[in-house]
Each structure stands twice: as structure tokens, then as C-alpha cells.
Protein backbone atom coordinates (compact mmCIF):
# COMPACT_ATOMS: atom_id res chain seq x y z
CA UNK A 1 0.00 0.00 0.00
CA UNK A 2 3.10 2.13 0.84
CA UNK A 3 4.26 2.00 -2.51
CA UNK A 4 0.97 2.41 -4.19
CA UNK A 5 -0.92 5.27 -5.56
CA UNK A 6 -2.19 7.30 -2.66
CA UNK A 7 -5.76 7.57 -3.95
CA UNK A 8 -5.95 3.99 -4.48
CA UNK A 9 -8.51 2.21 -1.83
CA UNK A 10 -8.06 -1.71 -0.37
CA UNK A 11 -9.70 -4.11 1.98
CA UNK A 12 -8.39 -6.59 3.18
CA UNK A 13 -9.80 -10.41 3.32
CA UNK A 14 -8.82 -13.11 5.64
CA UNK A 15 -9.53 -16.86 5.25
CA UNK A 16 -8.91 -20.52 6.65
CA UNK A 17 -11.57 -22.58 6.72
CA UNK A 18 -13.89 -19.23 6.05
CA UNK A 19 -12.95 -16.08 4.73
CA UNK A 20 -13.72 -12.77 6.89
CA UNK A 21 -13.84 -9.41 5.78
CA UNK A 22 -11.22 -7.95 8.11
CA UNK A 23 -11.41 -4.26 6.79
CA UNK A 24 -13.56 -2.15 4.22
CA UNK A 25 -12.25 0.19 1.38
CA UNK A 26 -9.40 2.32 2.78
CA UNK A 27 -6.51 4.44 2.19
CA UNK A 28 -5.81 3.98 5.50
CA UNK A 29 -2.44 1.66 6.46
CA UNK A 30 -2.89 1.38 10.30
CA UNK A 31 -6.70 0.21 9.67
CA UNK A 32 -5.18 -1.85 7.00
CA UNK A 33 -2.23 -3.36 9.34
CA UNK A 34 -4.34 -4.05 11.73
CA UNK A 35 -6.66 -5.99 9.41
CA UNK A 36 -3.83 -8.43 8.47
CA UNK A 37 -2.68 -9.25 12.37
CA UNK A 38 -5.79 -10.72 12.36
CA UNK A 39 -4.34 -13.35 10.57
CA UNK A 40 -4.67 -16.69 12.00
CA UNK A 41 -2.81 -20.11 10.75
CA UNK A 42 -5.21 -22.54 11.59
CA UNK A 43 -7.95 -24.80 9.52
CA UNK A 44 -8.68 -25.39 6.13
CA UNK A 45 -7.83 -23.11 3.35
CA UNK A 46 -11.03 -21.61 1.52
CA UNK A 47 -8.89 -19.77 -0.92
CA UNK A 48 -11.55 -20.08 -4.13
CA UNK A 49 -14.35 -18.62 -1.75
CA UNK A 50 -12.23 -15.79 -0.35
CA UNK A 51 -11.58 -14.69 -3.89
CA UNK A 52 -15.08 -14.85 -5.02
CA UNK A 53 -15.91 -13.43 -2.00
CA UNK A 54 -13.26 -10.62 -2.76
CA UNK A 55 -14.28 -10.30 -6.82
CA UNK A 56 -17.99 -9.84 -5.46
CA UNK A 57 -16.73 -6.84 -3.22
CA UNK A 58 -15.12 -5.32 -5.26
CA UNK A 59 -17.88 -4.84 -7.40
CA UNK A 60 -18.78 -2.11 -4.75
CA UNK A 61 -15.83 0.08 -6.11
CA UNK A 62 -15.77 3.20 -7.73
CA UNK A 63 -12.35 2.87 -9.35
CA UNK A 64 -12.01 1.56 -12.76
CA UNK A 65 -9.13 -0.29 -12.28
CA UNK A 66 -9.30 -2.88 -9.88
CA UNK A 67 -6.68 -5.72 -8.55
CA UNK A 68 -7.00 -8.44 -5.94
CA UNK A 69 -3.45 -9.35 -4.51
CA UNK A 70 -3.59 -13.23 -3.11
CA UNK A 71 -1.38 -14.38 -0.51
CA UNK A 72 -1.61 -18.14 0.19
CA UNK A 73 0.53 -20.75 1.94
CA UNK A 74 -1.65 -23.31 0.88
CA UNK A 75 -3.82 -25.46 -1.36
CA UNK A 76 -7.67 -24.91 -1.11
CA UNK A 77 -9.51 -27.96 0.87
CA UNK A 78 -12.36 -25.95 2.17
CA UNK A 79 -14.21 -23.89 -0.32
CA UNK A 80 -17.72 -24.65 -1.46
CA UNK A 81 -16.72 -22.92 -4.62
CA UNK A 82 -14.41 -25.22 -7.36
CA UNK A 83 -11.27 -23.64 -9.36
CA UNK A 84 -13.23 -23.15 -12.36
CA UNK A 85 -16.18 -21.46 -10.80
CA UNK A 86 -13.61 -18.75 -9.46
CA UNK A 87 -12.10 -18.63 -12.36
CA UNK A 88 -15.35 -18.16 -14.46
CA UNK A 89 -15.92 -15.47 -11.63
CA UNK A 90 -13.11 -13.24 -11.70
CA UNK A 91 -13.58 -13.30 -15.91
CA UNK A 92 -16.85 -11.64 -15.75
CA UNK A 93 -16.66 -7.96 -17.74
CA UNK A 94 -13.93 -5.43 -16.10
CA UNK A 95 -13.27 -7.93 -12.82
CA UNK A 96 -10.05 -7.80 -11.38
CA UNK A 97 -6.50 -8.47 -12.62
CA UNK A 98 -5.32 -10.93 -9.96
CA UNK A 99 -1.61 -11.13 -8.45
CA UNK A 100 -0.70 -14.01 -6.13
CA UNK A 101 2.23 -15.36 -3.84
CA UNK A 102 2.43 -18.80 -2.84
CA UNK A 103 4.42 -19.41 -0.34
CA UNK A 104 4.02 -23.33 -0.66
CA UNK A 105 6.03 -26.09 0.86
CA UNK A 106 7.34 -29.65 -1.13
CA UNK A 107 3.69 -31.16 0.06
CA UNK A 108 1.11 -30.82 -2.03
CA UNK A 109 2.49 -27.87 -3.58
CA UNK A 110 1.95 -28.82 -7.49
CA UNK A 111 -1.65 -28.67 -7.63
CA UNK A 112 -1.27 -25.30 -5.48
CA UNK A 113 0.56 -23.82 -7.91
CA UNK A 114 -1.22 -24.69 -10.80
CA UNK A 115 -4.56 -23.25 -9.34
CA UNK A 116 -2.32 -19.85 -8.31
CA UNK A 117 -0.59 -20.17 -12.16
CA UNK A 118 -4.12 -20.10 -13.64
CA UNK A 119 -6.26 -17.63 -11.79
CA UNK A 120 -3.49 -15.26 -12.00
CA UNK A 121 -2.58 -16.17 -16.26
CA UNK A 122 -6.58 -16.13 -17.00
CA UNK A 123 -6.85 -12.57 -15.31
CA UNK A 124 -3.64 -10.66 -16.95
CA UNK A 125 -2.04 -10.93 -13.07
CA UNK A 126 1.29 -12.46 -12.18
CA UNK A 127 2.31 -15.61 -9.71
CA UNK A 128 5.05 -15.78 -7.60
CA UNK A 129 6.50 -19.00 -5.69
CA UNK A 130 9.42 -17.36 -3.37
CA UNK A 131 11.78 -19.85 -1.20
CA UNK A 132 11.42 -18.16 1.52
CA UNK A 133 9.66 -15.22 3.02
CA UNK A 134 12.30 -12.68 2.52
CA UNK A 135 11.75 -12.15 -0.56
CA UNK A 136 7.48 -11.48 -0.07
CA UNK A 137 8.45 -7.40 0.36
CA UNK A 138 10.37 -7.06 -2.63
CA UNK A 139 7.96 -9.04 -4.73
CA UNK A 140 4.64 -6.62 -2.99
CA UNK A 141 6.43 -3.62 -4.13
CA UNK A 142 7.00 -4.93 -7.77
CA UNK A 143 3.43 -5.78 -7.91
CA UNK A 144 2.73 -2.17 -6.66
CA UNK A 145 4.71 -1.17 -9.42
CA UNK A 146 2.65 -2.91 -12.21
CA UNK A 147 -0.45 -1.89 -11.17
CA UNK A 148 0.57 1.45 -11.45
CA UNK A 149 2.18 1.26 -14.56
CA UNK A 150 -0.99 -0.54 -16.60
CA UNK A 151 -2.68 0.54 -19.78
CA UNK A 152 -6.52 0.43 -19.85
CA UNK A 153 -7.61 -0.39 -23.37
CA UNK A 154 -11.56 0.30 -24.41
CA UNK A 155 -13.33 -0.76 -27.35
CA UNK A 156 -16.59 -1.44 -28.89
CA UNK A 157 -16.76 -5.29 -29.79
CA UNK A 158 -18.54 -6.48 -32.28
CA UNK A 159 -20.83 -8.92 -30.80
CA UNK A 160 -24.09 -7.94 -28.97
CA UNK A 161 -24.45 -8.25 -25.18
CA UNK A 162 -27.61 -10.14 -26.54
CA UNK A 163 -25.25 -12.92 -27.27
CA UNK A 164 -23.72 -15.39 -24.77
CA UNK A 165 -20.51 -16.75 -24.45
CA UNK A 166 -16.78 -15.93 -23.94
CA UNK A 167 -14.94 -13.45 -25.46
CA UNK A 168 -11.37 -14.25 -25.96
CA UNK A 169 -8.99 -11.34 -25.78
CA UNK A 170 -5.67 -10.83 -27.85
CA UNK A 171 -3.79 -7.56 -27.79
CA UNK A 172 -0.45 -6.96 -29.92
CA UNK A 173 1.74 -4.13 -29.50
CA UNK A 174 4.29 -2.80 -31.69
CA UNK A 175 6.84 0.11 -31.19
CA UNK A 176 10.13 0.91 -32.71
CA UNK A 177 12.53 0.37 -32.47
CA UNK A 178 11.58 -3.15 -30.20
CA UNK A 179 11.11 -5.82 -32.21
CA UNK A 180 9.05 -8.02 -30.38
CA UNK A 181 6.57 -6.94 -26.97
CA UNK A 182 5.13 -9.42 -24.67
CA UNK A 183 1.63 -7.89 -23.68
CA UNK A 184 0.09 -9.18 -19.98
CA UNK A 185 -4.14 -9.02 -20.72
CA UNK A 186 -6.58 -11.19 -19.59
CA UNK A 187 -7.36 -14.20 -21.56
CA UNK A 188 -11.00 -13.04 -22.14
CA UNK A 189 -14.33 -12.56 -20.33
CA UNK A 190 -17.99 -12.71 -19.77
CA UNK A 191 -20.18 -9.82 -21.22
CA UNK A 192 -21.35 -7.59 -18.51
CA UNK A 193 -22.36 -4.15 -17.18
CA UNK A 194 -18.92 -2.37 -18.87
CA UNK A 195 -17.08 -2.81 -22.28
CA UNK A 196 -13.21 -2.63 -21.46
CA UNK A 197 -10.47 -4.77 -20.92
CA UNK A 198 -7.17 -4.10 -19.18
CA UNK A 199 -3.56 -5.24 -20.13
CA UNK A 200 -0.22 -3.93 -19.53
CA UNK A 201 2.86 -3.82 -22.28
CA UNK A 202 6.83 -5.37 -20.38
């Protein structure tokens, strides 16, 4: 939050077994600090239903932009809701780009990262597997810095609303004198309420 934009505004979500809405839309970091001490290692891990818990909040937001940043230790053997069901959730029109650490260990930690890989890949996010905890700061901050640092693209597609399905996203970018850019964007997404998509250009 510290190295985010100052009008930016985050809540914070806890979860084991449950997931608990620890603190409303804030700029504030002691309200937000305090949130996160209320962090408590014990129970399940309801990760899917904390972030479609989180996606659905978010909806409450102003901002145009909007980013859920996942912090895990985990694989998810408590949520109600599956992998795809989040997934399918977070690619509704203009939901949120989703960045996520796992801090796994050896056990289990293959289908952890997988789920982290994809919900973060399907979104236009980032995932992150660092050794050790040391490294968690460093990583936040970079993530800080891409949020900051995005391109919102808007266009008119040519499909009705009227018209179900998923609509698969590819951007290109060229600029000289680079001769080839990698462009971050979500894979696609549900039709909605809005008509934009969000990538950023490395």
C-alpha cells in the first residue's frame, strides 16, 4: 500500500476454513495493518471462496481499475466454490487483474501452484512461488509497481451483449525500435455491465 498510488482504496480479506472481511475500502495503512494481524494459521484453506468473495466486493468500487493481490501458503480444501467457478468469476466484464504469492512447501504444492498459475494467467495478473519469506516485500512492491504502470484499453466489440458466451482477448503491440513486446491481458471474459479490458505492455 506504501508503494501504491495514494488515492488507491483496499480491503483486506482473511480466510482458513472461512474467509472474513477484516477491513472495508481504505486508504488507510494502520486500519489496513491491523486488518492483516488478524491473521490466523489454523484450519482449512477456503482460498476459491475468499476470492469470489473478494471479486464480489469489489464490485462495490468506484475505481475503474481494480486488482485483488492473493497471498496463500496453501492449497484450497475448504471452499464450497471449485477452481473453475472462481475462475469463471473473476472473468466476468472489467473484474479484477489478480496477483498471487504462494508461499508453498514440497507437500502438495503442485496442484497449489497450478490453481495460483491459472487464476493469475486467466486474469492478466502475475504468480510468484518465493523460497522463503524474505523475498514477499520485494515481490509486494514490484506488484505495486505494475499496477501502477498498466494501460486500460476500451473498445466497442462487435458482438451484442444479446449474445452469450466468452470473449477471448488478444492484444499486440508494436513500437520501434523493439522488435518483439510481450503484452500481460486477460485471456478473455464474460459480457457484462462495462465494455473494457485491461492489459499492460513489459
Amino acid at each position: 500500500m506504501k508503494a501504491s498510488n495514494p488515492d488507491d482504496q483496499v480491503f483486506v480479506v482473511n480466510f482458513n476454513d472461512e474467509y472474513y472481511l477484516d477491513q472495508e475500502f481504505t486508504p488507510d495503512i494502520k486500519k489496513l495493518q491491523g486488518a492483516l494481524e488478524h491473521v490466523e494459521a489454523r484450519g482449512g484453506t477456503a482460498l476459491y471462496d475468499a476470492i469470489v468473495a473478494s471479486a464480489d466486493y469489489l464490485t462495490h468500487s468506484k475505481l475503474q481499475r481494480k486488482a485483488l493481490f492473493v497471498v496463500t501458503d496453501g492449497e484450497d480444501d475448504a471452499s464450497q466454490e471449485t477452481l473453475e467457478q472462481a475462475i469463471h468469476k473473476l472473468q466476468q466484464e472489467n473484474g479484477p487483474v489478480v496477483y498471487a504469492i504462494g508461499l508453498l512447501g514440497e507437500e502438495k504444492s503442485r496442484k497449489a501452484k497450478r490453481a495460483l498459475e491459472l487464476i493469475s494467467e486467466r486474469t492478466g495478473g502475475i504468480s510468484f512461488f518465493p523460497p522463503t519469506l524474505d523475498q514477499v516485500d520485494e515481490i509486494s512492491r514490484s506488484i505495486a509497481r505494475d499496477i501502477r504502470n498498466q494501460y486500460t484499453i476500451t473498445y466497442a466489440p462487435s458482438t451484442p451483449k444479446t449474445v452469450a458466451g466468452y470473449r477471448t482477448i488478444h492484444v499486440d503491440a508494436h513500437a520501434r525500435p523493439y522488435k518483439k513486446l510481450t503484452v500481460r491481458t486477460r485471456t478473455g471474459y464474460y459480457p457484462g455491465q462495462e465494455q473494457q479490458g485491461a492489459g499492460g505492455v513489459n
